[in-house]
PDB file of N, CA and C in Angstrom:
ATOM      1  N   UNK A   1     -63.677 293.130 -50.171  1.00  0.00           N
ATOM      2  CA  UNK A   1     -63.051 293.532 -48.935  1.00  0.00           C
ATOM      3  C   UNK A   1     -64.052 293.363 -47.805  1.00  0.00           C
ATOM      4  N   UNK A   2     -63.486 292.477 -46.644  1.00  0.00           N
ATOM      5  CA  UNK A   2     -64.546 292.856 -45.712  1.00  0.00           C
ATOM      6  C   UNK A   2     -63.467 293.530 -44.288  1.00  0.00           C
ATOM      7  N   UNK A   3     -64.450 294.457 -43.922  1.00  0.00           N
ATOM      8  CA  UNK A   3     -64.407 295.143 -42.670  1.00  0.00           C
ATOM      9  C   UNK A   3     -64.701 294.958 -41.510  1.00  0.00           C
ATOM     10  N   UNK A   4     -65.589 294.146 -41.356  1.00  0.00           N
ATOM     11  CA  UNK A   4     -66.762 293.417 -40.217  1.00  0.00           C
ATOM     12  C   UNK A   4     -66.923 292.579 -39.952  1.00  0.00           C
ATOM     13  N   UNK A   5     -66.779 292.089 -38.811  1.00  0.00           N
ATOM     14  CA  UNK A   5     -67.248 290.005 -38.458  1.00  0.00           C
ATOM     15  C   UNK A   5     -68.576 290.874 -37.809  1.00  0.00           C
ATOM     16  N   UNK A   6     -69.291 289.954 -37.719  1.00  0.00           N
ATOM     17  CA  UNK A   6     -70.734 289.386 -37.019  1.00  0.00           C
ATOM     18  C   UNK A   6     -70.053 288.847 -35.551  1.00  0.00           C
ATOM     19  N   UNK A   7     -70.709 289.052 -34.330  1.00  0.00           N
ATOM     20  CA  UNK A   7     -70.114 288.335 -33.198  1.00  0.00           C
ATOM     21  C   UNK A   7     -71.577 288.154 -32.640  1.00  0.00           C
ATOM     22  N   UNK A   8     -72.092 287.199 -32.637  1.00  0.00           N
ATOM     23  CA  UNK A   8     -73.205 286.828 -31.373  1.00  0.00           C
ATOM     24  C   UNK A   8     -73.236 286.029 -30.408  1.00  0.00           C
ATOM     25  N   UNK A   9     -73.229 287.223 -29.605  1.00  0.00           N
ATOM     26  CA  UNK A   9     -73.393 287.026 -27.853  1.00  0.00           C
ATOM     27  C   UNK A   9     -74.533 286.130 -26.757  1.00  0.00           C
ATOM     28  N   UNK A  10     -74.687 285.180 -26.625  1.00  0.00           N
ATOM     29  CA  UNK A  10     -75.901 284.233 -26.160  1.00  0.00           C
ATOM     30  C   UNK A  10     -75.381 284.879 -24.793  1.00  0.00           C
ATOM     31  N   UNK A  11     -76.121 285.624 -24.118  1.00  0.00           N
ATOM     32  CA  UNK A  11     -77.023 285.736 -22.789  1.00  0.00           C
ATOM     33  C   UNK A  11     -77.610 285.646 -22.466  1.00  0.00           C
ATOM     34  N   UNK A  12     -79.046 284.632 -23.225  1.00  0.00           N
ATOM     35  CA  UNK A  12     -79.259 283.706 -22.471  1.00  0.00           C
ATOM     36  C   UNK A  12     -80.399 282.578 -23.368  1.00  0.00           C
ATOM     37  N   UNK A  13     -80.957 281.595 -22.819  1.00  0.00           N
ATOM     38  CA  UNK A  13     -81.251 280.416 -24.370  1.00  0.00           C
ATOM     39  C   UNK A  13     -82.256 281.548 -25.215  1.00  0.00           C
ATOM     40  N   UNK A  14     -82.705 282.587 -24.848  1.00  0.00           N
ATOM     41  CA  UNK A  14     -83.729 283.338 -26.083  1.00  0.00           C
ATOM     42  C   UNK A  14     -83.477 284.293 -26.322  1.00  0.00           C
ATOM     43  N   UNK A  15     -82.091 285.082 -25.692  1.00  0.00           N
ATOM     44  CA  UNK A  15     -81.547 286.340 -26.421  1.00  0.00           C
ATOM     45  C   UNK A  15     -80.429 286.033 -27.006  1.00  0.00           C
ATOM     46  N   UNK A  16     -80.279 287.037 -28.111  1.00  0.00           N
ATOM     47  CA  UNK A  16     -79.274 287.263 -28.765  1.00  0.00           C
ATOM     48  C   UNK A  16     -78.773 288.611 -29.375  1.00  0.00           C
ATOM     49  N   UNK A  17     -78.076 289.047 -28.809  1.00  0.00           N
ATOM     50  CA  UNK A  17     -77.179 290.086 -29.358  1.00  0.00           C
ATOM     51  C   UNK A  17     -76.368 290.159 -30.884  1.00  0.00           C
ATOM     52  N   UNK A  18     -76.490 290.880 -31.406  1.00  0.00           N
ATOM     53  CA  UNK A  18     -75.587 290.887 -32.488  1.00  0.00           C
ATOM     54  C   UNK A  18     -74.403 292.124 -32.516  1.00  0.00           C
ATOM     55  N   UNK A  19     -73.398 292.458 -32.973  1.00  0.00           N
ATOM     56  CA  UNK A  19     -72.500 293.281 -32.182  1.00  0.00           C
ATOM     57  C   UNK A  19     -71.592 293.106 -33.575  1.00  0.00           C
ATOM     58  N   UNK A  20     -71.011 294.179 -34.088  1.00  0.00           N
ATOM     59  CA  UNK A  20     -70.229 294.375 -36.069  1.00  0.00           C
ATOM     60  C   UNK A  20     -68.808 294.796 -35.158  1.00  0.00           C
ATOM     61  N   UNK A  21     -67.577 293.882 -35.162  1.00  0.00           N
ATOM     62  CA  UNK A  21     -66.332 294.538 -35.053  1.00  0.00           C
ATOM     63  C   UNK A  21     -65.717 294.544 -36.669  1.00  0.00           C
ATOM     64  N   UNK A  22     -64.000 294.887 -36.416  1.00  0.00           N
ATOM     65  CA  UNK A  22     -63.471 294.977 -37.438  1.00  0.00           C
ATOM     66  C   UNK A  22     -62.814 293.797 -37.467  1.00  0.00           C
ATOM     67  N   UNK A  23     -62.289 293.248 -38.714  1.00  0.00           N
ATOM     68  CA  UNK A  23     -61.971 292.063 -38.888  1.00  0.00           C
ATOM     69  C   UNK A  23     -60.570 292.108 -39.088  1.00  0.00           C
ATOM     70  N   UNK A  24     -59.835 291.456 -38.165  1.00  0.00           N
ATOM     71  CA  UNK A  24     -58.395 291.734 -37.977  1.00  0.00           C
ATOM     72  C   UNK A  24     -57.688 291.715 -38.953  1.00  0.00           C
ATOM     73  N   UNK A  25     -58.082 290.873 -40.552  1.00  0.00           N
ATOM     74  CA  UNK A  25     -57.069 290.856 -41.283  1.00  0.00           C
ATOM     75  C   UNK A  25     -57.226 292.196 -42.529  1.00  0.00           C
ATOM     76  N   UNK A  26     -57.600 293.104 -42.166  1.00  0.00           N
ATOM     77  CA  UNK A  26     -58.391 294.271 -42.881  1.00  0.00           C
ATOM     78  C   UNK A  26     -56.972 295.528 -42.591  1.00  0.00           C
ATOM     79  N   UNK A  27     -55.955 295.741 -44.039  1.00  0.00           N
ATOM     80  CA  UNK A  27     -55.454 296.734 -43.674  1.00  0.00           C
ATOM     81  C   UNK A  27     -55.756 298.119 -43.141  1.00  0.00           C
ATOM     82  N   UNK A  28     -55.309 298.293 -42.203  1.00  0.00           N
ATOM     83  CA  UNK A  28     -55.085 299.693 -41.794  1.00  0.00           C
ATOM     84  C   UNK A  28     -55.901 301.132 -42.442  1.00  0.00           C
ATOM     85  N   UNK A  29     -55.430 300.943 -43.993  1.00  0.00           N
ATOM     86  CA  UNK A  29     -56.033 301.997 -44.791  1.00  0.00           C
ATOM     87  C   UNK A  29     -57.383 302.223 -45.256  1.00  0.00           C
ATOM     88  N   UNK A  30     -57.829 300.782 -45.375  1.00  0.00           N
ATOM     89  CA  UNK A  30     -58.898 300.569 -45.845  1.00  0.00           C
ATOM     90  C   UNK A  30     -60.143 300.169 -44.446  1.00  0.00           C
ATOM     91  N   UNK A  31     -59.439 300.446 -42.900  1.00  0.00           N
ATOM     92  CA  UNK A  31     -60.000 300.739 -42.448  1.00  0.00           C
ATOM     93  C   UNK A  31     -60.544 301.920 -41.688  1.00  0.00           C
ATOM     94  N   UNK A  32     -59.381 302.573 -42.498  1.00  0.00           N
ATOM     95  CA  UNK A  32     -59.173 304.134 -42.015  1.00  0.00           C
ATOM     96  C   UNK A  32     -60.643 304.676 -43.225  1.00  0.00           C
ATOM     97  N   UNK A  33     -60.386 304.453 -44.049  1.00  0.00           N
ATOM     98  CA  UNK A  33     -60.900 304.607 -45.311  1.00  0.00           C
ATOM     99  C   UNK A  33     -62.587 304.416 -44.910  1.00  0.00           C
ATOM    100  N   UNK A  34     -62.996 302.950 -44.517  1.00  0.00           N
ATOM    101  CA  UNK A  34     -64.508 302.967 -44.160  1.00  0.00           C
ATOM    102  C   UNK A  34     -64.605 303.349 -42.800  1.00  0.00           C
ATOM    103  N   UNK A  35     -64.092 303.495 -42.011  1.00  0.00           N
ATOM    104  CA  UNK A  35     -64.565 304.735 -40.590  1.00  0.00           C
ATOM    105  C   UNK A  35     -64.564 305.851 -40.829  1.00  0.00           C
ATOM    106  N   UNK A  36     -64.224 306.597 -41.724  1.00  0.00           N
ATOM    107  CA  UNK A  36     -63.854 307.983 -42.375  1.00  0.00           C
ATOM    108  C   UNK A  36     -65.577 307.918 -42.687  1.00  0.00           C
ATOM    109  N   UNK A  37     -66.132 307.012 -43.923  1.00  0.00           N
ATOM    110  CA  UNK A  37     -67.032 306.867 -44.422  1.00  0.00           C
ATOM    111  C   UNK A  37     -68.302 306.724 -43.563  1.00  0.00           C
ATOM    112  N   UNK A  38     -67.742 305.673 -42.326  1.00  0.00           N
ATOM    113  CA  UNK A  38     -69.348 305.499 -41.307  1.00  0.00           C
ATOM    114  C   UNK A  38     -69.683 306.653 -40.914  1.00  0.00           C
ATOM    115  N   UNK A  39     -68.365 307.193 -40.518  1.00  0.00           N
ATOM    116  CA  UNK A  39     -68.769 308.841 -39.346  1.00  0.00           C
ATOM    117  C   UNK A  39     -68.958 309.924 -40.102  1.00  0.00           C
ATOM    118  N   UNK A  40     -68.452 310.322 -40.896  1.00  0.00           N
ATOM    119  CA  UNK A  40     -68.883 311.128 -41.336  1.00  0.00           C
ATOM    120  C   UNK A  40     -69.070 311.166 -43.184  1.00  0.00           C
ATOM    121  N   UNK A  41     -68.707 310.123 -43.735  1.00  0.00           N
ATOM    122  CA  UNK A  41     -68.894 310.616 -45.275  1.00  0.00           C
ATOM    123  C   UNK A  41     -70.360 310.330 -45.738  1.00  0.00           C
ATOM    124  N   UNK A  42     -71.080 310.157 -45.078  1.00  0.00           N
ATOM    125  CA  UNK A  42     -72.684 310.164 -45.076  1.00  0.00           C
ATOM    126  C   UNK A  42     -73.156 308.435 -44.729  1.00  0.00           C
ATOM    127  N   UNK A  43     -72.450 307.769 -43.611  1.00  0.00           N
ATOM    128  CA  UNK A  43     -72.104 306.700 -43.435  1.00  0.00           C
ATOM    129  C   UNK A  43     -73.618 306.924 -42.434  1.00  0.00           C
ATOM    130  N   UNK A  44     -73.696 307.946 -41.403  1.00  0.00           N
ATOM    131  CA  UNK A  44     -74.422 307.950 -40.296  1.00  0.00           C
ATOM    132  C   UNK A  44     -74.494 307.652 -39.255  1.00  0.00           C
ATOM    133  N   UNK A  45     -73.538 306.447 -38.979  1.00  0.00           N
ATOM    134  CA  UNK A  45     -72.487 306.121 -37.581  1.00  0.00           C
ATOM    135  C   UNK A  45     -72.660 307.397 -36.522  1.00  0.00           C
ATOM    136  N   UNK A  46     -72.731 306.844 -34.992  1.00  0.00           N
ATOM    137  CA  UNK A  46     -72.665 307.996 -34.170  1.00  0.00           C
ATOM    138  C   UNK A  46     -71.409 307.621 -33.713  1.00  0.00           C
ATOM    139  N   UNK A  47     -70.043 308.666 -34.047  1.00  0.00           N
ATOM    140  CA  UNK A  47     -69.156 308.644 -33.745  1.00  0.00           C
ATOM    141  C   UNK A  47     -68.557 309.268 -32.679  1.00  0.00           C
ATOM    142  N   UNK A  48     -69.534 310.398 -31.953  1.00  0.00           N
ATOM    143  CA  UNK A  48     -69.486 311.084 -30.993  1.00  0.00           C
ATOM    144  C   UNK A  48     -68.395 310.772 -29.707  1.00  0.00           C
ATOM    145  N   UNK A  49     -68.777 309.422 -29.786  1.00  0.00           N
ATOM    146  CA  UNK A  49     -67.874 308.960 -28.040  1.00  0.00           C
ATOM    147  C   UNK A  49     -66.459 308.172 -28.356  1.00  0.00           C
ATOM    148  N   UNK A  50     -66.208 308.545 -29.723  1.00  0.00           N
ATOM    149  CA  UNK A  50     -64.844 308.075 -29.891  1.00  0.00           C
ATOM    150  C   UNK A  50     -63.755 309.487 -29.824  1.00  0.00           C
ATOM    151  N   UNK A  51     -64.128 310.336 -30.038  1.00  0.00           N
ATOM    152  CA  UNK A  51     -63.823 311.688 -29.885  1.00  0.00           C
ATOM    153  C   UNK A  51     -62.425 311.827 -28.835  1.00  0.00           C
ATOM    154  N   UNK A  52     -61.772 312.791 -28.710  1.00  0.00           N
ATOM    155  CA  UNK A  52     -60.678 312.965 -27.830  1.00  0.00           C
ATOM    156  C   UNK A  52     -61.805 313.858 -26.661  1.00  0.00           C
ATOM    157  N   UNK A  53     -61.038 313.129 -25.640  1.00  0.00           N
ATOM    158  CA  UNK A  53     -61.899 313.495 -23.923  1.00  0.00           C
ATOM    159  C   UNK A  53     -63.565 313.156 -23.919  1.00  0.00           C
ATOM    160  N   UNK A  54     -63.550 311.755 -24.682  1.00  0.00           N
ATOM    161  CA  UNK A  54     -65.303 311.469 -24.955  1.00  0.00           C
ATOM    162  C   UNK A  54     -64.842 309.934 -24.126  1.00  0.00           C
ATOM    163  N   UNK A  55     -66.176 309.658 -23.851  1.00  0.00           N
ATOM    164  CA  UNK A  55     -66.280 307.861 -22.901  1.00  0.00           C
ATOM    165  C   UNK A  55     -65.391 307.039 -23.785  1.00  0.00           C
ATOM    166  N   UNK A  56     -65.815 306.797 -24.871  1.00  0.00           N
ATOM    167  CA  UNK A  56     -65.030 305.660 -25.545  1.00  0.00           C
ATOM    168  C   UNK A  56     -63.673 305.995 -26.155  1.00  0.00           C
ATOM    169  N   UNK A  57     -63.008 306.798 -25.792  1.00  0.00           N
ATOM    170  CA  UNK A  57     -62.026 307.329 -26.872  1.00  0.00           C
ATOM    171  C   UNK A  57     -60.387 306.123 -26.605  1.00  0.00           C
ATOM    172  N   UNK A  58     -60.838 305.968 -25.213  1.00  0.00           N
ATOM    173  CA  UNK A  58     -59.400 304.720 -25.001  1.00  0.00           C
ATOM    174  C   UNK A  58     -60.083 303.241 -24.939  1.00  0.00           C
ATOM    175  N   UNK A  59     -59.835 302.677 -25.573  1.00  0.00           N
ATOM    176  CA  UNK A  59     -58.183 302.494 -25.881  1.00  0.00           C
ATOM    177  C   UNK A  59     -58.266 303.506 -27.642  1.00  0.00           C
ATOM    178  N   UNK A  60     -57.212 304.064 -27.593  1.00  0.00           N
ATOM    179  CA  UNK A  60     -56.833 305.061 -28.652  1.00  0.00           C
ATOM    180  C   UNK A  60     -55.952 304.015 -29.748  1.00  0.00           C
ATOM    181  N   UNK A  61     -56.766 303.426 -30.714  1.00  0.00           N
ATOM    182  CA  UNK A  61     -56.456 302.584 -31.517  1.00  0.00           C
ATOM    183  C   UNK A  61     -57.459 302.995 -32.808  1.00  0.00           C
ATOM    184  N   UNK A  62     -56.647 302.679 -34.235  1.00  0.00           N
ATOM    185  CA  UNK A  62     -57.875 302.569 -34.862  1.00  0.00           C
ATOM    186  C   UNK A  62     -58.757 301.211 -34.763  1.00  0.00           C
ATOM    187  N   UNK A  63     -58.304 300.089 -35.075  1.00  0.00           N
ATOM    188  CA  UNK A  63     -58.841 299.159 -34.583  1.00  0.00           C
ATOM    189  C   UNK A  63     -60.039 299.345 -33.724  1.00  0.00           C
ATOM    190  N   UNK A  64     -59.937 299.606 -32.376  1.00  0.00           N
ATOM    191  CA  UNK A  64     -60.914 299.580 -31.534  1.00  0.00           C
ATOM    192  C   UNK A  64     -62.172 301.010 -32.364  1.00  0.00           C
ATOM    193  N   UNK A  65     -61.373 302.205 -32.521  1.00  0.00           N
ATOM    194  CA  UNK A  65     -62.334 303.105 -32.947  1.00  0.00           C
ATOM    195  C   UNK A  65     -63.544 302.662 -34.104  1.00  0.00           C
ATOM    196  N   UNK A  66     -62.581 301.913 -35.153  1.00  0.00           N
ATOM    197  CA  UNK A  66     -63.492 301.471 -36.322  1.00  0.00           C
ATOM    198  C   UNK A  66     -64.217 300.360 -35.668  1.00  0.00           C
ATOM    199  N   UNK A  67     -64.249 299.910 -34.609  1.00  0.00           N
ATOM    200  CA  UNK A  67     -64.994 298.706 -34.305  1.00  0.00           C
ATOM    201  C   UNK A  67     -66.320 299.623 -33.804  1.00  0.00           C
ATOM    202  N   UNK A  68     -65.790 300.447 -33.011  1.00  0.00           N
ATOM    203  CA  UNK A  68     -67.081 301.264 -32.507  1.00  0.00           C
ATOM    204  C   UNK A  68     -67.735 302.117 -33.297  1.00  0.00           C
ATOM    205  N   UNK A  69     -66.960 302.538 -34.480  1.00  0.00           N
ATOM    206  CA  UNK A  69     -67.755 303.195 -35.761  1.00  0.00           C
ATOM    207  C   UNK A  69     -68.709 302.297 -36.199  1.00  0.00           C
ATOM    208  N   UNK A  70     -68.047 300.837 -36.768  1.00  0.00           N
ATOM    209  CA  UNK A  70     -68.748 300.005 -37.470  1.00  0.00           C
ATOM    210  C   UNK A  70     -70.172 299.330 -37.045  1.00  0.00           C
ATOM    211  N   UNK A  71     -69.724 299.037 -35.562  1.00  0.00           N
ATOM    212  CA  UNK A  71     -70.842 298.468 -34.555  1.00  0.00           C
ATOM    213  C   UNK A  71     -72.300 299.682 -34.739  1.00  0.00           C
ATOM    214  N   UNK A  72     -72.011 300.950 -34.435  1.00  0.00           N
ATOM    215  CA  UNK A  72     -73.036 301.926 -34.546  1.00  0.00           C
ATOM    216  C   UNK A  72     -73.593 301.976 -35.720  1.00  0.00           C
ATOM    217  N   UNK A  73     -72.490 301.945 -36.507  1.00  0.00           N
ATOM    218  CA  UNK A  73     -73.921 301.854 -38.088  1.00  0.00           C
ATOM    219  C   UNK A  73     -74.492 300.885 -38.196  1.00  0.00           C
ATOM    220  N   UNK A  74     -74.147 299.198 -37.749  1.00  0.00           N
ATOM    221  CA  UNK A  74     -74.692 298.518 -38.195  1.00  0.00           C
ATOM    222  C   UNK A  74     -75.925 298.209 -37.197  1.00  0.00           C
ATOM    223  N   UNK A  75     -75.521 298.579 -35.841  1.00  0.00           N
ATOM    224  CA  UNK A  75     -77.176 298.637 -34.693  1.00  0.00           C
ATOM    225  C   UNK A  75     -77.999 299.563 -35.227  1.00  0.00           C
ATOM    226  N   UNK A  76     -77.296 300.917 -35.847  1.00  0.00           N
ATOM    227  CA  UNK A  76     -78.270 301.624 -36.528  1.00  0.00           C
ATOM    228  C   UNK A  76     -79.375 301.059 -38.029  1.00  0.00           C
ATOM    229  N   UNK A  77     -78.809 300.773 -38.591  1.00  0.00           N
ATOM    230  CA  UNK A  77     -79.251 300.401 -39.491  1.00  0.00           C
ATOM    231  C   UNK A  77     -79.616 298.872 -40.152  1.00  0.00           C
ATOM    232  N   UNK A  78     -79.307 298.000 -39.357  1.00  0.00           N
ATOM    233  CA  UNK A  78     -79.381 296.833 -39.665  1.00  0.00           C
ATOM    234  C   UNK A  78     -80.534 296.058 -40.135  1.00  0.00           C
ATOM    235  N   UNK A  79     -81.786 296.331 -39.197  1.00  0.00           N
ATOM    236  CA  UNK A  79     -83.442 296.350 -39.563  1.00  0.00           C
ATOM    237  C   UNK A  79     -83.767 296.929 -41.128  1.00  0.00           C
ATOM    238  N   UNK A  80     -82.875 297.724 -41.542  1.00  0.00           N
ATOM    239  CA  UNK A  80     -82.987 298.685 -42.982  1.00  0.00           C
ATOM    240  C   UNK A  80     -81.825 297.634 -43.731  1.00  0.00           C
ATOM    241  N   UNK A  81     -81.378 296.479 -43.724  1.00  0.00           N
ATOM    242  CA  UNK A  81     -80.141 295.670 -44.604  1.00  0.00           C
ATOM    243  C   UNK A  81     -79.025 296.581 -44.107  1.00  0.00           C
ATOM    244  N   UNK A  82     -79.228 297.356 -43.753  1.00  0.00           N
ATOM    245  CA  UNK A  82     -77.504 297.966 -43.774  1.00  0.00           C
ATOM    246  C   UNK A  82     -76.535 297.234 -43.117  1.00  0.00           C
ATOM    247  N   UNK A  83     -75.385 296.687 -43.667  1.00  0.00           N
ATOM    248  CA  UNK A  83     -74.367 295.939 -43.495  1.00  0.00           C
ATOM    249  C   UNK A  83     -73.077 296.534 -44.398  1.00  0.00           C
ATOM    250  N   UNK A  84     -72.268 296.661 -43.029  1.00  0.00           N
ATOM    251  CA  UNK A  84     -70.836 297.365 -43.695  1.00  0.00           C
ATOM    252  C   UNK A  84     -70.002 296.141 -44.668  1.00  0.00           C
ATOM    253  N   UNK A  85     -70.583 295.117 -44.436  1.00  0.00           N
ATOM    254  CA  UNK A  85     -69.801 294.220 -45.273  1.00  0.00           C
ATOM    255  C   UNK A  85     -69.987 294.166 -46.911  1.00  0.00           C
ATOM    256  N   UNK A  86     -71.201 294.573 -46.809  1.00  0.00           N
ATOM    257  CA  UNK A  86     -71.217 294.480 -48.047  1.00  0.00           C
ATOM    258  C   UNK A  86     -72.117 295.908 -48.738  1.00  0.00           C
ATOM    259  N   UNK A  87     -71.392 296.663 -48.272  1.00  0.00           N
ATOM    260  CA  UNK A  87     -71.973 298.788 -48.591  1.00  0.00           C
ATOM    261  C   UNK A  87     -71.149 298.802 -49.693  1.00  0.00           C
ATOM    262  N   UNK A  88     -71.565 299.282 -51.054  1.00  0.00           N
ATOM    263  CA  UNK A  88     -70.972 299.678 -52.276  1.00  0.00           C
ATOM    264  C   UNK A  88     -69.329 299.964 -52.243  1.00  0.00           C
ATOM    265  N   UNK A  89     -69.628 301.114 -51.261  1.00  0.00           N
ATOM    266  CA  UNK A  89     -68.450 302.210 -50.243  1.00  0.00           C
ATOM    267  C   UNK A  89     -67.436 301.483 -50.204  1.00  0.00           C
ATOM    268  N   UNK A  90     -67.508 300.351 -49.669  1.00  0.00           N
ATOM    269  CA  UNK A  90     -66.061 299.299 -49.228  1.00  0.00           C
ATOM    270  C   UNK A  90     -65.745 298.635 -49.766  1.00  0.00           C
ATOM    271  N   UNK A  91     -66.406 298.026 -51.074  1.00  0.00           N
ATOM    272  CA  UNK A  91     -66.201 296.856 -51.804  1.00  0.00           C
ATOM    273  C   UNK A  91     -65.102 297.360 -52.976  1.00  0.00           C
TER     274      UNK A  91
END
């Protein structure tokens, strides 16, 4: 199962951004299932600003939420391998 595309952003010829959304063809459940897991099932995700009356909370989608779950664990942890694509958790 994957959860996550890779998207890199060229701003400019020597930077590069890397940025974890959700991958559109990823049911519903099973993305309910690993955002459950980033934020809080000991995932470590800062889920804080997806929150109701928090900065990121609209657009009020899961889609968008698990993108912003997924993105945070993987800026968090990425230097450490952590990659939601391939975490025990989701497979």
């Amino acid at each position: 199962m994957r959860v996550c595309e890779r998207t890199i952003l060229d701003f400019s010829a020597a930077e590069f951004e890397q940025w974890c959304i959700t991958d559109e063809q990823t049911p519903e459940d099973e993305l309910q299932a690993a955002m459950d897991w980033a934020c809080g099932g000991g995932g470590g995700a800062d889920c804080s600003k997806i929150r109701v009356n928090q900065a990121c909370y609209f657009p009020n989608t899961l889609k968008y939420h698990a993108s912003y779950a997924f993105n945070s664990y993987f800026q968090r942890f990425k230097h450490k391998g952590g990659d939601l694509a391939t975490s025990r958790v989701l497979l």
